[in-house]
PDB file of N, CA and C in Angstrom:
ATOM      1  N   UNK A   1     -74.940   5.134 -22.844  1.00  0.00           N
ATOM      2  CA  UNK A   1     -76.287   4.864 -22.391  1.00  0.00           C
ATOM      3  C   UNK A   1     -77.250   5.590 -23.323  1.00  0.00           C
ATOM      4  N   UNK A   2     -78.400   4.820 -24.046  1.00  0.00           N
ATOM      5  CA  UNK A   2     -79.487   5.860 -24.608  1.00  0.00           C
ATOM      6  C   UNK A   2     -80.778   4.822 -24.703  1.00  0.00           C
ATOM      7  N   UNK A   3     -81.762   5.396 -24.985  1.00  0.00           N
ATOM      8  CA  UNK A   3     -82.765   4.935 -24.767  1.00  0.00           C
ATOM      9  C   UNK A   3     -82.815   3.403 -25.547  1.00  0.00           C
ATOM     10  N   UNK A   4     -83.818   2.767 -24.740  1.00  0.00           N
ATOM     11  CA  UNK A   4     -83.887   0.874 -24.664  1.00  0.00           C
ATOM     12  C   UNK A   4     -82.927   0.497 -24.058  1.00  0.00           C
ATOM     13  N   UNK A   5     -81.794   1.013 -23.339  1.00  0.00           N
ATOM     14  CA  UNK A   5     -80.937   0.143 -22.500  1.00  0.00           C
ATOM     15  C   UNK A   5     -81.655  -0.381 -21.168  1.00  0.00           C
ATOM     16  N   UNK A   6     -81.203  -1.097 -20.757  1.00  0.00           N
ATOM     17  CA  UNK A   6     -81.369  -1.806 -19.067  1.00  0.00           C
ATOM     18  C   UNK A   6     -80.618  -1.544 -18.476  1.00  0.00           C
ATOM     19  N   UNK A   7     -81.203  -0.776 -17.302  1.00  0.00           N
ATOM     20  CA  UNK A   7     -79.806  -0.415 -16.765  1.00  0.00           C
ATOM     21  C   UNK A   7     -80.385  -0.761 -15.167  1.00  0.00           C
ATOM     22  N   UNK A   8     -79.304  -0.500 -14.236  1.00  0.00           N
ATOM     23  CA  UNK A   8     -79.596  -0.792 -12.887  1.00  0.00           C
ATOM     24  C   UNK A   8     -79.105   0.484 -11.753  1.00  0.00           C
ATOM     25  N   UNK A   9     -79.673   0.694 -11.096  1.00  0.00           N
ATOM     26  CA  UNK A   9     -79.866   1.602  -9.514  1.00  0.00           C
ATOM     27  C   UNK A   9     -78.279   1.277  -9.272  1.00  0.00           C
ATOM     28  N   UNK A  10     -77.184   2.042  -9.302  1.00  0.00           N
ATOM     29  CA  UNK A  10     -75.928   2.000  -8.893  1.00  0.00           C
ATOM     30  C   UNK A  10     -76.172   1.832  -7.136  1.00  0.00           C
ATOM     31  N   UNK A  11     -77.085   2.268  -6.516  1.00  0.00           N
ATOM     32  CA  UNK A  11     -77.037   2.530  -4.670  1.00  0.00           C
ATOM     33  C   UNK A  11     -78.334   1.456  -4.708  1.00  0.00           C
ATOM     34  N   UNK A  12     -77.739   1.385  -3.132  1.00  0.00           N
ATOM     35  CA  UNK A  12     -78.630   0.779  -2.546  1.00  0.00           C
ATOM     36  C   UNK A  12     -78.715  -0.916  -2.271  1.00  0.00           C
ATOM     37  N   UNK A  13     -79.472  -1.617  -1.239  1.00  0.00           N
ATOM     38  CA  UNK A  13     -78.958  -2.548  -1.089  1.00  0.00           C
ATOM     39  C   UNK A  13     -79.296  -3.540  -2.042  1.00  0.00           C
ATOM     40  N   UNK A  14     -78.630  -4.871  -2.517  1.00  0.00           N
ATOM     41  CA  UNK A  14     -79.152  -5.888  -3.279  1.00  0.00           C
ATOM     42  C   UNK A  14     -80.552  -6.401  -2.972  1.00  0.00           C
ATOM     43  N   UNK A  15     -81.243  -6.879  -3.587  1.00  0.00           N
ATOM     44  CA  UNK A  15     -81.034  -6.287  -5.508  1.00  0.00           C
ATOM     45  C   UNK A  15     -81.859  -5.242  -5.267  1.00  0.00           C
ATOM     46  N   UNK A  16     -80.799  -4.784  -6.301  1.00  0.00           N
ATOM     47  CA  UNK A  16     -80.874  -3.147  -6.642  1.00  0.00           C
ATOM     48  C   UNK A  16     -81.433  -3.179  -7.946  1.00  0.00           C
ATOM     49  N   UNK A  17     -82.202  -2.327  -8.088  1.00  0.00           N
ATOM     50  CA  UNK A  17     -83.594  -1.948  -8.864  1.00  0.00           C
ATOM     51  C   UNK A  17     -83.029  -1.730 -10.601  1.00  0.00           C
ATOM     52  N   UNK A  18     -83.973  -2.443 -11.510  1.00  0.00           N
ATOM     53  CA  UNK A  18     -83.124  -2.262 -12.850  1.00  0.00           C
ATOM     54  C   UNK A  18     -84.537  -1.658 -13.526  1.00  0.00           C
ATOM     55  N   UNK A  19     -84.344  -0.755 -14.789  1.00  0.00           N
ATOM     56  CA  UNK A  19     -84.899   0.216 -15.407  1.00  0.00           C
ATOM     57  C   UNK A  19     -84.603  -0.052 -16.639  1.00  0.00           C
ATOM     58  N   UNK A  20     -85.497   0.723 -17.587  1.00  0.00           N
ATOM     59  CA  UNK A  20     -85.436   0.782 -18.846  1.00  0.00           C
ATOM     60  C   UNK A  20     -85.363   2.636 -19.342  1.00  0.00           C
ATOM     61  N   UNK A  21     -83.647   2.420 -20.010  1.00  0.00           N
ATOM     62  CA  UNK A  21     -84.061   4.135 -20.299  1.00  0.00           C
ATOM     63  C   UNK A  21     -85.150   4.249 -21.755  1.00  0.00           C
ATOM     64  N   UNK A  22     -85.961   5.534 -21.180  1.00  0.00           N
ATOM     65  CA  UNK A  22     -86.939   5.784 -22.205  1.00  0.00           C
ATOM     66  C   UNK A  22     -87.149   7.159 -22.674  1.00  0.00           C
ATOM     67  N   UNK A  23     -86.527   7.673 -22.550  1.00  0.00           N
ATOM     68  CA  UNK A  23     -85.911   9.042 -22.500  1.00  0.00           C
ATOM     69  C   UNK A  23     -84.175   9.684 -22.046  1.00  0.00           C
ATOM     70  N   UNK A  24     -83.756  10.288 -23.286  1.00  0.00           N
ATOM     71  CA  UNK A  24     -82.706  11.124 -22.927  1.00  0.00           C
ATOM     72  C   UNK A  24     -82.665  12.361 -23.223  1.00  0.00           C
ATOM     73  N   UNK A  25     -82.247  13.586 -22.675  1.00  0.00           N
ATOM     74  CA  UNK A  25     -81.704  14.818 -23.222  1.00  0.00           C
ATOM     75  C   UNK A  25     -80.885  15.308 -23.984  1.00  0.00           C
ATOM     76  N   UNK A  26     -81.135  16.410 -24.605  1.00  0.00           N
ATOM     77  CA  UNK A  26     -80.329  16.559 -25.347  1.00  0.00           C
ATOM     78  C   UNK A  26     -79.473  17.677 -24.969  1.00  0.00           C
ATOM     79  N   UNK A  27     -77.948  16.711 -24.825  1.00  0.00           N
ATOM     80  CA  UNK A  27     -77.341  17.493 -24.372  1.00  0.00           C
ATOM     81  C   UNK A  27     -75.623  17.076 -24.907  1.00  0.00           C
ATOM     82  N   UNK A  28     -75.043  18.918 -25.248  1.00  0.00           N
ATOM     83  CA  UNK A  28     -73.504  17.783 -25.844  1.00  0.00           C
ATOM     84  C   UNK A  28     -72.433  17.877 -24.542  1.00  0.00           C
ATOM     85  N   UNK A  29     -73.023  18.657 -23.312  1.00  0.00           N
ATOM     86  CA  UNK A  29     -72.126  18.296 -22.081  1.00  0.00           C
ATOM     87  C   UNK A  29     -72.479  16.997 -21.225  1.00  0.00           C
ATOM     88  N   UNK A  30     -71.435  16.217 -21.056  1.00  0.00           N
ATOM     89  CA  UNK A  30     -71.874  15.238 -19.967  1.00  0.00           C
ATOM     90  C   UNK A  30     -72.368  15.264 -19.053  1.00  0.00           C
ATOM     91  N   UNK A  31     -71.910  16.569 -18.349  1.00  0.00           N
ATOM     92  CA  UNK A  31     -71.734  17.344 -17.270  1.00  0.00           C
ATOM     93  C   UNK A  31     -73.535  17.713 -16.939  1.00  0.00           C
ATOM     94  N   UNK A  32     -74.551  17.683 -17.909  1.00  0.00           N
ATOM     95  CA  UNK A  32     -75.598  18.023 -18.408  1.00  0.00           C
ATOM     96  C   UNK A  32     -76.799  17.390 -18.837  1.00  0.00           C
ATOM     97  N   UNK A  33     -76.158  16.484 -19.280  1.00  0.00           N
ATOM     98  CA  UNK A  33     -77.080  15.168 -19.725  1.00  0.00           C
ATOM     99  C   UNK A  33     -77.960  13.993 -18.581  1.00  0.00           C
ATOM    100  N   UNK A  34     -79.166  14.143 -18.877  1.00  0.00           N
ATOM    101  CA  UNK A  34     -80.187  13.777 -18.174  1.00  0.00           C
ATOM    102  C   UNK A  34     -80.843  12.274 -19.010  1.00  0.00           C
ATOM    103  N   UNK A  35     -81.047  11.636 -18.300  1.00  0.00           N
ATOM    104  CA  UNK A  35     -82.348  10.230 -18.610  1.00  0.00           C
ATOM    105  C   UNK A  35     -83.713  10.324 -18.089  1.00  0.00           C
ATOM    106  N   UNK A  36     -84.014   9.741 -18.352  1.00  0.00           N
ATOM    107  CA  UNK A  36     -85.295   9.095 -17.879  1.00  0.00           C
ATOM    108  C   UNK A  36     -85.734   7.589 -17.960  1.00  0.00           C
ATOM    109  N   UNK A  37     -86.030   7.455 -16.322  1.00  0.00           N
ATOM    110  CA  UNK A  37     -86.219   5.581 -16.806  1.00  0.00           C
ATOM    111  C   UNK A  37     -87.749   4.933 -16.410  1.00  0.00           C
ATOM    112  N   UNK A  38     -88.006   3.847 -16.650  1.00  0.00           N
ATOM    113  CA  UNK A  38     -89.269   3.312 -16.447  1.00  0.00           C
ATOM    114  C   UNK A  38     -88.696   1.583 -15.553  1.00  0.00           C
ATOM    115  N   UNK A  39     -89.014   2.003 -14.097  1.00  0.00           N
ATOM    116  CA  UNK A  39     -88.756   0.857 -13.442  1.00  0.00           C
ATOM    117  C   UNK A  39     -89.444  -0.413 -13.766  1.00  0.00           C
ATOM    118  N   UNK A  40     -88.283  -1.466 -13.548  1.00  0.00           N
ATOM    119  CA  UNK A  40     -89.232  -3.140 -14.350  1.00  0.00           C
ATOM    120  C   UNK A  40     -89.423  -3.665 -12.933  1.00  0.00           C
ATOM    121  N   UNK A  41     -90.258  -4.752 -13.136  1.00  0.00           N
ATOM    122  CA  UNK A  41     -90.441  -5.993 -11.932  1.00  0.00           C
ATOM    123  C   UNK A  41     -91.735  -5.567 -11.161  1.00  0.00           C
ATOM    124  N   UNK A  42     -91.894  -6.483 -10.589  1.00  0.00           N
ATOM    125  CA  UNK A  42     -93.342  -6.832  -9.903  1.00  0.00           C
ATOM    126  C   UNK A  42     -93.690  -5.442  -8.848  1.00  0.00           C
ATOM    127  N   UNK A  43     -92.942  -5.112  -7.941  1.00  0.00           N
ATOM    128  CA  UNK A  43     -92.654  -4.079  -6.828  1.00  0.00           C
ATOM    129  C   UNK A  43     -92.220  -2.806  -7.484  1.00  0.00           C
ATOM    130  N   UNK A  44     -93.128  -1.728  -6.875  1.00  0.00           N
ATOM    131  CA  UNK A  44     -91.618  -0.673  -6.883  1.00  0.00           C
ATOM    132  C   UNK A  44     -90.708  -0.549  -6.548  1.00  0.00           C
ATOM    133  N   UNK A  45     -89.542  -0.016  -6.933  1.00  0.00           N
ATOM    134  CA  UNK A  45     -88.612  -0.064  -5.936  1.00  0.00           C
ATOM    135  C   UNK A  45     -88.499   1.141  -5.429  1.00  0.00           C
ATOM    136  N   UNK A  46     -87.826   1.675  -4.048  1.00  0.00           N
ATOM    137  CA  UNK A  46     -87.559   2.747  -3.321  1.00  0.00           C
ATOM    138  C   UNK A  46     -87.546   3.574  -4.031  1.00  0.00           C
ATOM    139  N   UNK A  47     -86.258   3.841  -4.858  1.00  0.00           N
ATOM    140  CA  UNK A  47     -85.706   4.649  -6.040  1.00  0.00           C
ATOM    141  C   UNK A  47     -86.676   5.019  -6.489  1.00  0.00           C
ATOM    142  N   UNK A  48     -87.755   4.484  -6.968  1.00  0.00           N
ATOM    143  CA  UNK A  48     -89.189   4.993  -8.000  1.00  0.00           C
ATOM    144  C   UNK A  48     -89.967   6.062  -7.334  1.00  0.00           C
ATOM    145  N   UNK A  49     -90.073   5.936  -5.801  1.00  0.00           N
ATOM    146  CA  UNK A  49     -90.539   6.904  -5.298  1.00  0.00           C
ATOM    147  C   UNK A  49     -89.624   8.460  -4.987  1.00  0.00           C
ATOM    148  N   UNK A  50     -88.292   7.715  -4.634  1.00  0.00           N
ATOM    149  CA  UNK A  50     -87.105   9.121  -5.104  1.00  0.00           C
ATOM    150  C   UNK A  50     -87.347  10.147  -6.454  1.00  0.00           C
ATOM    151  N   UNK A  51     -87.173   9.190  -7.571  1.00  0.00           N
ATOM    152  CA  UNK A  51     -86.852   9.792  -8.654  1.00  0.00           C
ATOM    153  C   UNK A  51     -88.371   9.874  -9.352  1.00  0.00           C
ATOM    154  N   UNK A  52     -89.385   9.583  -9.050  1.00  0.00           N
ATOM    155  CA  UNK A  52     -90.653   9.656  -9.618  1.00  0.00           C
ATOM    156  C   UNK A  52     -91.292  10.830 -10.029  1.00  0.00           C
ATOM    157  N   UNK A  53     -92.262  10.812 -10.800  1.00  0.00           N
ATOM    158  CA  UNK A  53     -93.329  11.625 -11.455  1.00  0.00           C
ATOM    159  C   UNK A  53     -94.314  11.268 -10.785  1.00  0.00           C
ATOM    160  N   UNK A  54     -95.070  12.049  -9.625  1.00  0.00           N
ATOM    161  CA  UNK A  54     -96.291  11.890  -8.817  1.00  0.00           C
ATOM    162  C   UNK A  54     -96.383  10.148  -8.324  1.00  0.00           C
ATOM    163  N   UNK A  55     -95.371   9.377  -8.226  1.00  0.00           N
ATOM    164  CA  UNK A  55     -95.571   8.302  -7.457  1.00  0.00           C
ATOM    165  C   UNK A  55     -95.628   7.072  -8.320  1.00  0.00           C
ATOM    166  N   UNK A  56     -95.136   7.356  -9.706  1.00  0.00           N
ATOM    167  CA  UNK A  56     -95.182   6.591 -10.909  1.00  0.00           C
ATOM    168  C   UNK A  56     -94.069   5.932 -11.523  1.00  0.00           C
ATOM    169  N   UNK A  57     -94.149   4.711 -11.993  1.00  0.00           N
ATOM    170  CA  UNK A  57     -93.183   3.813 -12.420  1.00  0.00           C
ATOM    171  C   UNK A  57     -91.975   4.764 -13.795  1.00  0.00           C
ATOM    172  N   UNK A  58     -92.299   6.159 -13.931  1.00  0.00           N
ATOM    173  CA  UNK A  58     -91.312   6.924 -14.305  1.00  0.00           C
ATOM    174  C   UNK A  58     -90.753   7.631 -14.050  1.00  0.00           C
ATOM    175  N   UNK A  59     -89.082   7.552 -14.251  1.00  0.00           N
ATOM    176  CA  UNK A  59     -88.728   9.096 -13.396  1.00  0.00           C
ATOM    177  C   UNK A  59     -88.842  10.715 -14.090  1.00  0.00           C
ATOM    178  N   UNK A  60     -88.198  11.076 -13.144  1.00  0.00           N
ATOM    179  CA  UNK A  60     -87.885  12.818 -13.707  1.00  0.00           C
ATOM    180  C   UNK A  60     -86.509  12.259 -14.523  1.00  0.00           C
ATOM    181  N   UNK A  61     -86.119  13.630 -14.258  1.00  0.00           N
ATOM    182  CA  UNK A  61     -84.556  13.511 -15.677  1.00  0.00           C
ATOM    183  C   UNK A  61     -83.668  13.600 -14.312  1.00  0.00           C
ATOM    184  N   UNK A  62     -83.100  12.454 -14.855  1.00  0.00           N
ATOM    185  CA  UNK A  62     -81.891  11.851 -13.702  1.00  0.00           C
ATOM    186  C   UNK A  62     -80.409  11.788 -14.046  1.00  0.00           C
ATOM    187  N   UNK A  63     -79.081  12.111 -13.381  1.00  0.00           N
ATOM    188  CA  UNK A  63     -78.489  12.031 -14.044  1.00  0.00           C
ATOM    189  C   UNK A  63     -77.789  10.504 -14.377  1.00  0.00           C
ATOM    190  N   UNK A  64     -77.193  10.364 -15.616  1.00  0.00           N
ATOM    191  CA  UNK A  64     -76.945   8.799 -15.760  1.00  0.00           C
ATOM    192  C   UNK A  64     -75.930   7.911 -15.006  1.00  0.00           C
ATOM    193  N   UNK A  65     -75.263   8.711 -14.302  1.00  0.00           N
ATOM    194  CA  UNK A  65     -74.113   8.197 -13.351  1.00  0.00           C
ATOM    195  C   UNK A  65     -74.585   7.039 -12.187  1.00  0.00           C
ATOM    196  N   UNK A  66     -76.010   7.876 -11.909  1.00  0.00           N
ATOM    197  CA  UNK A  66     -76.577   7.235 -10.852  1.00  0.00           C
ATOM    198  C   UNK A  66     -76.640   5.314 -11.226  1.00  0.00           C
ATOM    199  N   UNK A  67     -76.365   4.941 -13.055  1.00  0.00           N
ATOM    200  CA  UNK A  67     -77.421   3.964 -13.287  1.00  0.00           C
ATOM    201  C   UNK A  67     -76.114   3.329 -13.798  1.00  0.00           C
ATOM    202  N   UNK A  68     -76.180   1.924 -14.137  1.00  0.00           N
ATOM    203  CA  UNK A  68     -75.068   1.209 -14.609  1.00  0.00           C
ATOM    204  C   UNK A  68     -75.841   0.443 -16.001  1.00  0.00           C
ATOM    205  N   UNK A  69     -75.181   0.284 -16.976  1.00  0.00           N
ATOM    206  CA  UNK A  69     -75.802   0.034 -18.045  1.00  0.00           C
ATOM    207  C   UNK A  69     -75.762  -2.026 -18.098  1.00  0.00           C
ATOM    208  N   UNK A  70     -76.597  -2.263 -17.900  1.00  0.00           N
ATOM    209  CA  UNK A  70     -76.563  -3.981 -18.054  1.00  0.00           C
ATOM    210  C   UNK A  70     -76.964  -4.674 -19.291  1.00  0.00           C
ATOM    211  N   UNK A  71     -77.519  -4.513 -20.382  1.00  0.00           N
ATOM    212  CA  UNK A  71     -77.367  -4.604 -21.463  1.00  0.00           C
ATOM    213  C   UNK A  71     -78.043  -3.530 -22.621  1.00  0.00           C
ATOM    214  N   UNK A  72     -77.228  -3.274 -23.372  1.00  0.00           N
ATOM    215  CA  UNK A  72     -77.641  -2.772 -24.769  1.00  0.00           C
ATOM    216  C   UNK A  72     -78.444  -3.337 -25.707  1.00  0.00           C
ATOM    217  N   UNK A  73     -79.267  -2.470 -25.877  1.00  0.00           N
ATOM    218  CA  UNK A  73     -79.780  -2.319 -26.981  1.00  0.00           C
ATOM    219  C   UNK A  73     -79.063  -2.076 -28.962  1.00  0.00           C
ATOM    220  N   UNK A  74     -78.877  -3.281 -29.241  1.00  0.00           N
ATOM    221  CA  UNK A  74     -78.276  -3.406 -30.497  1.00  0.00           C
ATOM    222  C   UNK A  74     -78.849  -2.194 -31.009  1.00  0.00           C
TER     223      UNK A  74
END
């Protein structure tokens, strides 16, 4: 996973919320390593208000497990 992927909200009920990572950390533990995403589509989704910055279509640094990667960025 690294930044420009699409990725999607692993929880929660269908459809489940898909993102753009736009930020990663730097980090060489997995165990450690943080994202940041920018929710797509018309609505917020739930998640945006979970993982948000004051109520905003970006999150804090999340870890990437939470997210499933749906396509790459060549």
């Amino acid at each position: 996973m690294k930044v420009g992927d699409l990725v999607q909200y692993r929880h929660g009920k269908e459809p489940r919320p898909m993102a753009i990572v736009i930020d990663e950390s730097p980090s060489s533990s997995e165990f450690h390593r943080r994202i940041r995403v920018m929710w797509v589509g018309s609505e917020k989704p739930i998640a945006s208000k979970v993982f948000s910055i004051n109520g905003k279509r970006v999150s804090t640094w999340v870890h990437p497990k939470k997210f499933e990667v749906m396509n790459v960025l060549g």
